[in-house]
PDB file of N, CA and C in Angstrom:
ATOM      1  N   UNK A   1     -17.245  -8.007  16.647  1.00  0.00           N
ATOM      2  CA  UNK A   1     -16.617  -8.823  15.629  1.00  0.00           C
ATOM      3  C   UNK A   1     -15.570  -8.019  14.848  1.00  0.00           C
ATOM      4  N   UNK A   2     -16.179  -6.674  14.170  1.00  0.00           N
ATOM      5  CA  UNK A   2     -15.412  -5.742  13.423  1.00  0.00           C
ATOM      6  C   UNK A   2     -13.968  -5.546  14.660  1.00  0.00           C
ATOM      7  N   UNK A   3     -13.656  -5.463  16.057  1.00  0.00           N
ATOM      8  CA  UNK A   3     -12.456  -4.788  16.642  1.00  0.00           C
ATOM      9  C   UNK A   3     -12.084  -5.969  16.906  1.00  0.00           C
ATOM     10  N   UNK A   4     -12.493  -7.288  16.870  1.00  0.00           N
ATOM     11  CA  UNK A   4     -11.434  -8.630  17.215  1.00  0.00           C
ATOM     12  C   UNK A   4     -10.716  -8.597  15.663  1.00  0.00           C
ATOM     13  N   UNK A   5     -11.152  -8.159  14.693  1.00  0.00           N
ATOM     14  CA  UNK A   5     -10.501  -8.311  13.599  1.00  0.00           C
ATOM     15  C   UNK A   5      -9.704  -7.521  12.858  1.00  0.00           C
ATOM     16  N   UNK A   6      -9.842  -6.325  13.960  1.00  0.00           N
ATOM     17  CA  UNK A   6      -8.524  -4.546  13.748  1.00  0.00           C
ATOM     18  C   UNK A   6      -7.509  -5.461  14.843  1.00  0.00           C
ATOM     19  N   UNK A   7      -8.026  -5.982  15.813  1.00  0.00           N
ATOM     20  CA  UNK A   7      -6.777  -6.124  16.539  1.00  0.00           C
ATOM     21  C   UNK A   7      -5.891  -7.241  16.263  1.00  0.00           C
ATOM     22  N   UNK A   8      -6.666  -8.457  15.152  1.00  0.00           N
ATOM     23  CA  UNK A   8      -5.880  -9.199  14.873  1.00  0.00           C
ATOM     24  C   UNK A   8      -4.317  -8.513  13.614  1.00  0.00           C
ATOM     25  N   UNK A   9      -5.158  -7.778  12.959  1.00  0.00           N
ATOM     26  CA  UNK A   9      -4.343  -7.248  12.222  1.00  0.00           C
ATOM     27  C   UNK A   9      -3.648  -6.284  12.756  1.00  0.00           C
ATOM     28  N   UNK A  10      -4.163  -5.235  14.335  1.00  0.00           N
ATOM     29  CA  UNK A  10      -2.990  -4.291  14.296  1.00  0.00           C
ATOM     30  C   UNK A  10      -1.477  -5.202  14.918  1.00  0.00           C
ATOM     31  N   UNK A  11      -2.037  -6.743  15.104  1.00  0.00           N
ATOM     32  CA  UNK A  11      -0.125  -7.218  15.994  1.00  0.00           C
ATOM     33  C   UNK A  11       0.214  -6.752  14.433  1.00  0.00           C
ATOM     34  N   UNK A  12       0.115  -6.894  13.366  1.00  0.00           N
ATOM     35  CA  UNK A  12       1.083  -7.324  11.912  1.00  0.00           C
ATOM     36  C   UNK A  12       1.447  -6.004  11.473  1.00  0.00           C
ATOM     37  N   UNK A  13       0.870  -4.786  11.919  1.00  0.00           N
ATOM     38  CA  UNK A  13       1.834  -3.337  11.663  1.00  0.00           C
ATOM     39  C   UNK A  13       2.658  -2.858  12.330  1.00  0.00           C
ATOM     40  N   UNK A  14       3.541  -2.738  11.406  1.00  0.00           N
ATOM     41  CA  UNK A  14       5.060  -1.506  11.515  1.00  0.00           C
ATOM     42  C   UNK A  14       5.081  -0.683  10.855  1.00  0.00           C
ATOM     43  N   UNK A  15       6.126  -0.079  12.019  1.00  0.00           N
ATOM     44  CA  UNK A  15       6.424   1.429  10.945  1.00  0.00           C
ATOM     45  C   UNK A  15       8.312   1.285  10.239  1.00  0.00           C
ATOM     46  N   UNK A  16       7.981   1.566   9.394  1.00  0.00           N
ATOM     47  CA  UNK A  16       9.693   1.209   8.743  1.00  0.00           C
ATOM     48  C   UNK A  16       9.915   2.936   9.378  1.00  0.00           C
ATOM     49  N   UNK A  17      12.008   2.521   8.966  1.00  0.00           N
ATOM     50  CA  UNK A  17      12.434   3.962   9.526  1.00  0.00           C
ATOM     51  C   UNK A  17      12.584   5.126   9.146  1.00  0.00           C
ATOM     52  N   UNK A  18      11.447   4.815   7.403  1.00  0.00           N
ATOM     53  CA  UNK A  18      11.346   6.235   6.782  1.00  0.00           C
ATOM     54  C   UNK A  18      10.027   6.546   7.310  1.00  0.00           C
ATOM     55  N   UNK A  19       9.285   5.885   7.993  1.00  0.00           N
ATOM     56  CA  UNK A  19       7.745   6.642   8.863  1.00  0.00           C
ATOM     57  C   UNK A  19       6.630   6.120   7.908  1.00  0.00           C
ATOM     58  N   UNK A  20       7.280   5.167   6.973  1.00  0.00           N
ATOM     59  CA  UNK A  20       5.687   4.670   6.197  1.00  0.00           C
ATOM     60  C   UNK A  20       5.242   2.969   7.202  1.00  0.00           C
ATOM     61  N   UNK A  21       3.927   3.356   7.420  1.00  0.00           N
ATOM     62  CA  UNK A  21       3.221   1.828   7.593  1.00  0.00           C
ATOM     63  C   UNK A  21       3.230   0.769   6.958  1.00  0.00           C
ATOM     64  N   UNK A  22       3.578  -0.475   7.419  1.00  0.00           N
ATOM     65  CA  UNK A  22       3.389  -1.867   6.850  1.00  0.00           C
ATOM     66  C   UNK A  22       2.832  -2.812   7.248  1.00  0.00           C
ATOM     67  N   UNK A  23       2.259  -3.698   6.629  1.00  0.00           N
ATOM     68  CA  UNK A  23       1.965  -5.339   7.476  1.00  0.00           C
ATOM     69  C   UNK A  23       2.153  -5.848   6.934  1.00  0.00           C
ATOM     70  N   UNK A  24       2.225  -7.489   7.268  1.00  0.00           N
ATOM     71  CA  UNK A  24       2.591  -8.567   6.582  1.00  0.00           C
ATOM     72  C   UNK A  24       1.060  -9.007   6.627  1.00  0.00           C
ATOM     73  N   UNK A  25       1.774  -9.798   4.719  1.00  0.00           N
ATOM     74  CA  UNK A  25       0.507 -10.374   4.302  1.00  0.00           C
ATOM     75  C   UNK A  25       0.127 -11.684   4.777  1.00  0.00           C
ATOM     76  N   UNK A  26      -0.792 -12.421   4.429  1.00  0.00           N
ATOM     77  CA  UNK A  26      -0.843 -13.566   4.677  1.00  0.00           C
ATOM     78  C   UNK A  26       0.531 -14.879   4.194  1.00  0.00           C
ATOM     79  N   UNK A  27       0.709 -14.277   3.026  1.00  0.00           N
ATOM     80  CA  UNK A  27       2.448 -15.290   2.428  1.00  0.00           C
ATOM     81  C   UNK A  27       3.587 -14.529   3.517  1.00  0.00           C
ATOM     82  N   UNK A  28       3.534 -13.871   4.503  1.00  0.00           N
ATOM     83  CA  UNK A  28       4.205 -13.155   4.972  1.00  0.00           C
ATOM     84  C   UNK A  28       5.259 -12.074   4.012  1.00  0.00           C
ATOM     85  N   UNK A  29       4.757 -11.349   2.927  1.00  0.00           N
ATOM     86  CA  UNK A  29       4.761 -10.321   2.292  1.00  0.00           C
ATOM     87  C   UNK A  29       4.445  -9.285   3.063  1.00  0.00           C
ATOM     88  N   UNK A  30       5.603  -7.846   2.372  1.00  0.00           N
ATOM     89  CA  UNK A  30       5.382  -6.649   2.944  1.00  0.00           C
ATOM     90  C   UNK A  30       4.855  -6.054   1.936  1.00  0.00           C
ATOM     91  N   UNK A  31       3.350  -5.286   2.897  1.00  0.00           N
ATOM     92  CA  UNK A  31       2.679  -4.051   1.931  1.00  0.00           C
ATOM     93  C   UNK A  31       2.770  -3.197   2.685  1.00  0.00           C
ATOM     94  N   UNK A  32       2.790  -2.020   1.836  1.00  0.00           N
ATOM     95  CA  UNK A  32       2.573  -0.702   2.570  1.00  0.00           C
ATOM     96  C   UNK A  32       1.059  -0.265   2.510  1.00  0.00           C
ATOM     97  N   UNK A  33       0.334   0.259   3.813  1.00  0.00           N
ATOM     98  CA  UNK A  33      -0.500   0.373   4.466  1.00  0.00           C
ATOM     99  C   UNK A  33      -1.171   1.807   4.504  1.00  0.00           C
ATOM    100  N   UNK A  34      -2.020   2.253   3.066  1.00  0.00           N
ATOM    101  CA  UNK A  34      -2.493   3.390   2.877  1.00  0.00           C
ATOM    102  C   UNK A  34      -3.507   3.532   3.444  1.00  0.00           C
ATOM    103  N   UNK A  35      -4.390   4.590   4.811  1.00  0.00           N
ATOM    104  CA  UNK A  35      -5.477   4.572   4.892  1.00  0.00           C
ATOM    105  C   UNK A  35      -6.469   4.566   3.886  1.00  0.00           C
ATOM    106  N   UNK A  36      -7.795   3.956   3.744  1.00  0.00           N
ATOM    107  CA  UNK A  36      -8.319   3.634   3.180  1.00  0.00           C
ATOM    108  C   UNK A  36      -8.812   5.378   2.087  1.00  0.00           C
ATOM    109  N   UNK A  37      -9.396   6.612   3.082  1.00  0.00           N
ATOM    110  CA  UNK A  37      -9.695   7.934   2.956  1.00  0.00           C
ATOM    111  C   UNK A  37      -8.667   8.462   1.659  1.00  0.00           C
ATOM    112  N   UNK A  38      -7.378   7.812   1.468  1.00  0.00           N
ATOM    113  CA  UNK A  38      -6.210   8.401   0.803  1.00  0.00           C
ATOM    114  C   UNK A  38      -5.750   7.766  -0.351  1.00  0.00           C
ATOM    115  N   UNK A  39      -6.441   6.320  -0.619  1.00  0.00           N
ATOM    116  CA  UNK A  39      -6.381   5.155  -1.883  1.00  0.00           C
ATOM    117  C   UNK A  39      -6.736   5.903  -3.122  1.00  0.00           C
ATOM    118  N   UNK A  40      -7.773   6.733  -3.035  1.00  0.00           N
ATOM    119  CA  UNK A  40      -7.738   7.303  -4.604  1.00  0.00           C
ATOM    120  C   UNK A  40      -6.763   8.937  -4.712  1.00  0.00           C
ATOM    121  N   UNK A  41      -6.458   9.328  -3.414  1.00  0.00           N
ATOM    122  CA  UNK A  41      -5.678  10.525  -3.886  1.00  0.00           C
ATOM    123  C   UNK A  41      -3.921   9.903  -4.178  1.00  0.00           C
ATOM    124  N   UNK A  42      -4.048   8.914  -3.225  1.00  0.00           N
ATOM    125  CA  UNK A  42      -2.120   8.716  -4.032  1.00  0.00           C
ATOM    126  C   UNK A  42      -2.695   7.587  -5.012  1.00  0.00           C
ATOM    127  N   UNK A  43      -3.614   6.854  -5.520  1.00  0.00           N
ATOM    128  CA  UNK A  43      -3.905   6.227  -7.329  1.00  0.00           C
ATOM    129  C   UNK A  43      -3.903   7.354  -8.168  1.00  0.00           C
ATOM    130  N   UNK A  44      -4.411   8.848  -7.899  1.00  0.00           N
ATOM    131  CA  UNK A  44      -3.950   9.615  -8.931  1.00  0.00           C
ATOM    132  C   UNK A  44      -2.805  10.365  -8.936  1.00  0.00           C
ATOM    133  N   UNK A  45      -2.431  10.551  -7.968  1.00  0.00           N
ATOM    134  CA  UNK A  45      -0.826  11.193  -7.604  1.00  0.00           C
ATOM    135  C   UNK A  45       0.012  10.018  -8.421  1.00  0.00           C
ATOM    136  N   UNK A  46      -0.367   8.999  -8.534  1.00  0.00           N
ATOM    137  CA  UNK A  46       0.874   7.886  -8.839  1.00  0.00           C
ATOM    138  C   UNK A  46       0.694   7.988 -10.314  1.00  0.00           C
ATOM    139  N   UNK A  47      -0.491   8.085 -10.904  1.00  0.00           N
ATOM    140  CA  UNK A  47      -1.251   8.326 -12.441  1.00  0.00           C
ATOM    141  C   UNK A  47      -0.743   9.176 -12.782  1.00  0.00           C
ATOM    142  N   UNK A  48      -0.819  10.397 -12.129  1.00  0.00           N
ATOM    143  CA  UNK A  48      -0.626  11.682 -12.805  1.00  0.00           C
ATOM    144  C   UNK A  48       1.509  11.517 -13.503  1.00  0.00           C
ATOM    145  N   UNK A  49       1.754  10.853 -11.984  1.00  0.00           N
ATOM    146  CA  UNK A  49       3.186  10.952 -12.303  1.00  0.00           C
ATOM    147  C   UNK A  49       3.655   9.682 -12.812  1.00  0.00           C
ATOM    148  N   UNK A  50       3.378   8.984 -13.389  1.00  0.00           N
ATOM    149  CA  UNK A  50       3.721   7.935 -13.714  1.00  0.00           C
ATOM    150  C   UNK A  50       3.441   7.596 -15.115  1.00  0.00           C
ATOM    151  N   UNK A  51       2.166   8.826 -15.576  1.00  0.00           N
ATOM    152  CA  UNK A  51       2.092   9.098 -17.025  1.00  0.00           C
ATOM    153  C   UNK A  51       0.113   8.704 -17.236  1.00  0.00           C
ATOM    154  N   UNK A  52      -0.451   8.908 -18.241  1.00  0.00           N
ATOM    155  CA  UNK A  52      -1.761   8.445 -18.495  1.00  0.00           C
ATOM    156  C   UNK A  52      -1.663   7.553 -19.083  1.00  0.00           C
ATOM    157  N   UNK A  53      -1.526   6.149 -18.939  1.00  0.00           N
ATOM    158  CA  UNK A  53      -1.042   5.082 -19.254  1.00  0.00           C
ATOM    159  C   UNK A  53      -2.406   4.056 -18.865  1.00  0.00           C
ATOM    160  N   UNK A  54      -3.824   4.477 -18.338  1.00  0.00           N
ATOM    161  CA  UNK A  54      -4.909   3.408 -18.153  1.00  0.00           C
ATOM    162  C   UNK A  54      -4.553   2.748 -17.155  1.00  0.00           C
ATOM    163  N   UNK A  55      -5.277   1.800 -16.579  1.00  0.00           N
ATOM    164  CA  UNK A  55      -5.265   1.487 -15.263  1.00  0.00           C
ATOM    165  C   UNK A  55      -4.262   0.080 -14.864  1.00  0.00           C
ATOM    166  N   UNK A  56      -4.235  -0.678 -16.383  1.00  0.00           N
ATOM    167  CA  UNK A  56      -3.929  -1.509 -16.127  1.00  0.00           C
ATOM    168  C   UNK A  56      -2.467  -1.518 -15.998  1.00  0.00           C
ATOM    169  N   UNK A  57      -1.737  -0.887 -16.763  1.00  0.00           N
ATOM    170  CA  UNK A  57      -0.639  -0.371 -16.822  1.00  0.00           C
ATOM    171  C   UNK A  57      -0.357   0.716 -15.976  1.00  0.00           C
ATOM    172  N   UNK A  58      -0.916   1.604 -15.502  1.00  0.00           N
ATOM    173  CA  UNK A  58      -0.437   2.064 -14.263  1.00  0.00           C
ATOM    174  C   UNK A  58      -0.581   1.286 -12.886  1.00  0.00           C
ATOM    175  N   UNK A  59      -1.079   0.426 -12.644  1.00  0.00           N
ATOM    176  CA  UNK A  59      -1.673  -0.573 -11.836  1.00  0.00           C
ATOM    177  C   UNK A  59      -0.238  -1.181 -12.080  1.00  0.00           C
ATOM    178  N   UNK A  60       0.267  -1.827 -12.733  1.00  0.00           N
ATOM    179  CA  UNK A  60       1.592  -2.796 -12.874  1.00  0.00           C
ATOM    180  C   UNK A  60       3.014  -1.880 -12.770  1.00  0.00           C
ATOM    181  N   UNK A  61       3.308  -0.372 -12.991  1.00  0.00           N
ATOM    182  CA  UNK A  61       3.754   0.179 -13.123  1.00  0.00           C
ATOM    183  C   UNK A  61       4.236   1.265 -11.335  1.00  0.00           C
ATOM    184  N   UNK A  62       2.862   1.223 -10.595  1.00  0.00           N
ATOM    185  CA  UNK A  62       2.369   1.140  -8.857  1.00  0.00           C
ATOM    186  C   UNK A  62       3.305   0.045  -8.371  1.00  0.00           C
ATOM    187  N   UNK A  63       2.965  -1.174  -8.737  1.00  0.00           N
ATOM    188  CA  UNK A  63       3.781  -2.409  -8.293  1.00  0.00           C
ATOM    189  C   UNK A  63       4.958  -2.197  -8.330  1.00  0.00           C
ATOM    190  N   UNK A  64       5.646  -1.895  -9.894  1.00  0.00           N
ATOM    191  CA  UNK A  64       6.945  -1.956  -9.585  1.00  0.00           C
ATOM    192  C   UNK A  64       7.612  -0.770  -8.979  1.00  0.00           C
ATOM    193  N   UNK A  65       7.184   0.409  -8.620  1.00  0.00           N
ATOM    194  CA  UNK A  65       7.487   1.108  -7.996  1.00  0.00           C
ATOM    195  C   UNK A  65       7.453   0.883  -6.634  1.00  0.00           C
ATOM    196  N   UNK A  66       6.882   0.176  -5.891  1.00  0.00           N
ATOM    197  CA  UNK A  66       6.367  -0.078  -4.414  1.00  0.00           C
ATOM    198  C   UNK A  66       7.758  -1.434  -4.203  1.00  0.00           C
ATOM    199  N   UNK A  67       7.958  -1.900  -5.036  1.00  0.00           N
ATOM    200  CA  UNK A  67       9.244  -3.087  -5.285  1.00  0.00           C
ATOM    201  C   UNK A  67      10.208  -2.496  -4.975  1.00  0.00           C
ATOM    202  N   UNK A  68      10.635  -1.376  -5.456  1.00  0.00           N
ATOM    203  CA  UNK A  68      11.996  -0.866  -5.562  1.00  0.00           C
ATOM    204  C   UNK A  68      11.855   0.085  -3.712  1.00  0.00           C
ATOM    205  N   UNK A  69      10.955   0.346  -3.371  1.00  0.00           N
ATOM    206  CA  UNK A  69      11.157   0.868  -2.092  1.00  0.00           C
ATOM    207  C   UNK A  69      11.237   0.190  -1.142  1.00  0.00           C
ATOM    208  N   UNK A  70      10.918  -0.858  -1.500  1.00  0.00           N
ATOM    209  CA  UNK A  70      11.134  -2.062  -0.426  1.00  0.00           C
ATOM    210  C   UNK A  70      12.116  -2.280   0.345  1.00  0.00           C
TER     211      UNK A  70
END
């Protein structure tokens, strides 16, 4: 059950031509595609540099940064 449902999702990844991973979402939105192992080391890499600003505001602040690389 778990690999009919990696393979539905691996048709929806790319690699853009700076070498980061993407898929489309269900609205057919692009996210970029962090292994799961690496979600809290770039949430504090993005914290650290983005200021101690709490979650919620660095959380909205993630967004608009991930916007502009688009």
């Amino acid at each position: 059950m778990k690999l009919k449902a990696f393979e539905e999702e691996l048709s929806k990844l790319f690699v853009r031509k700076d070498g980061v991973v993407c898929h489309y979402d269900k609205k057919n939105n692009i996210q970029i595609v962090i292994p799961r192992n690496l979600i809290l080391r770039v949430l504090e890499m993005m914290h650290n540099q983005l200021g101690h600003l709490g979650f919620k505001k660095t959380s909205r602040r993630i967004k608009d940064v991930v916007k502009k690389i688009k």
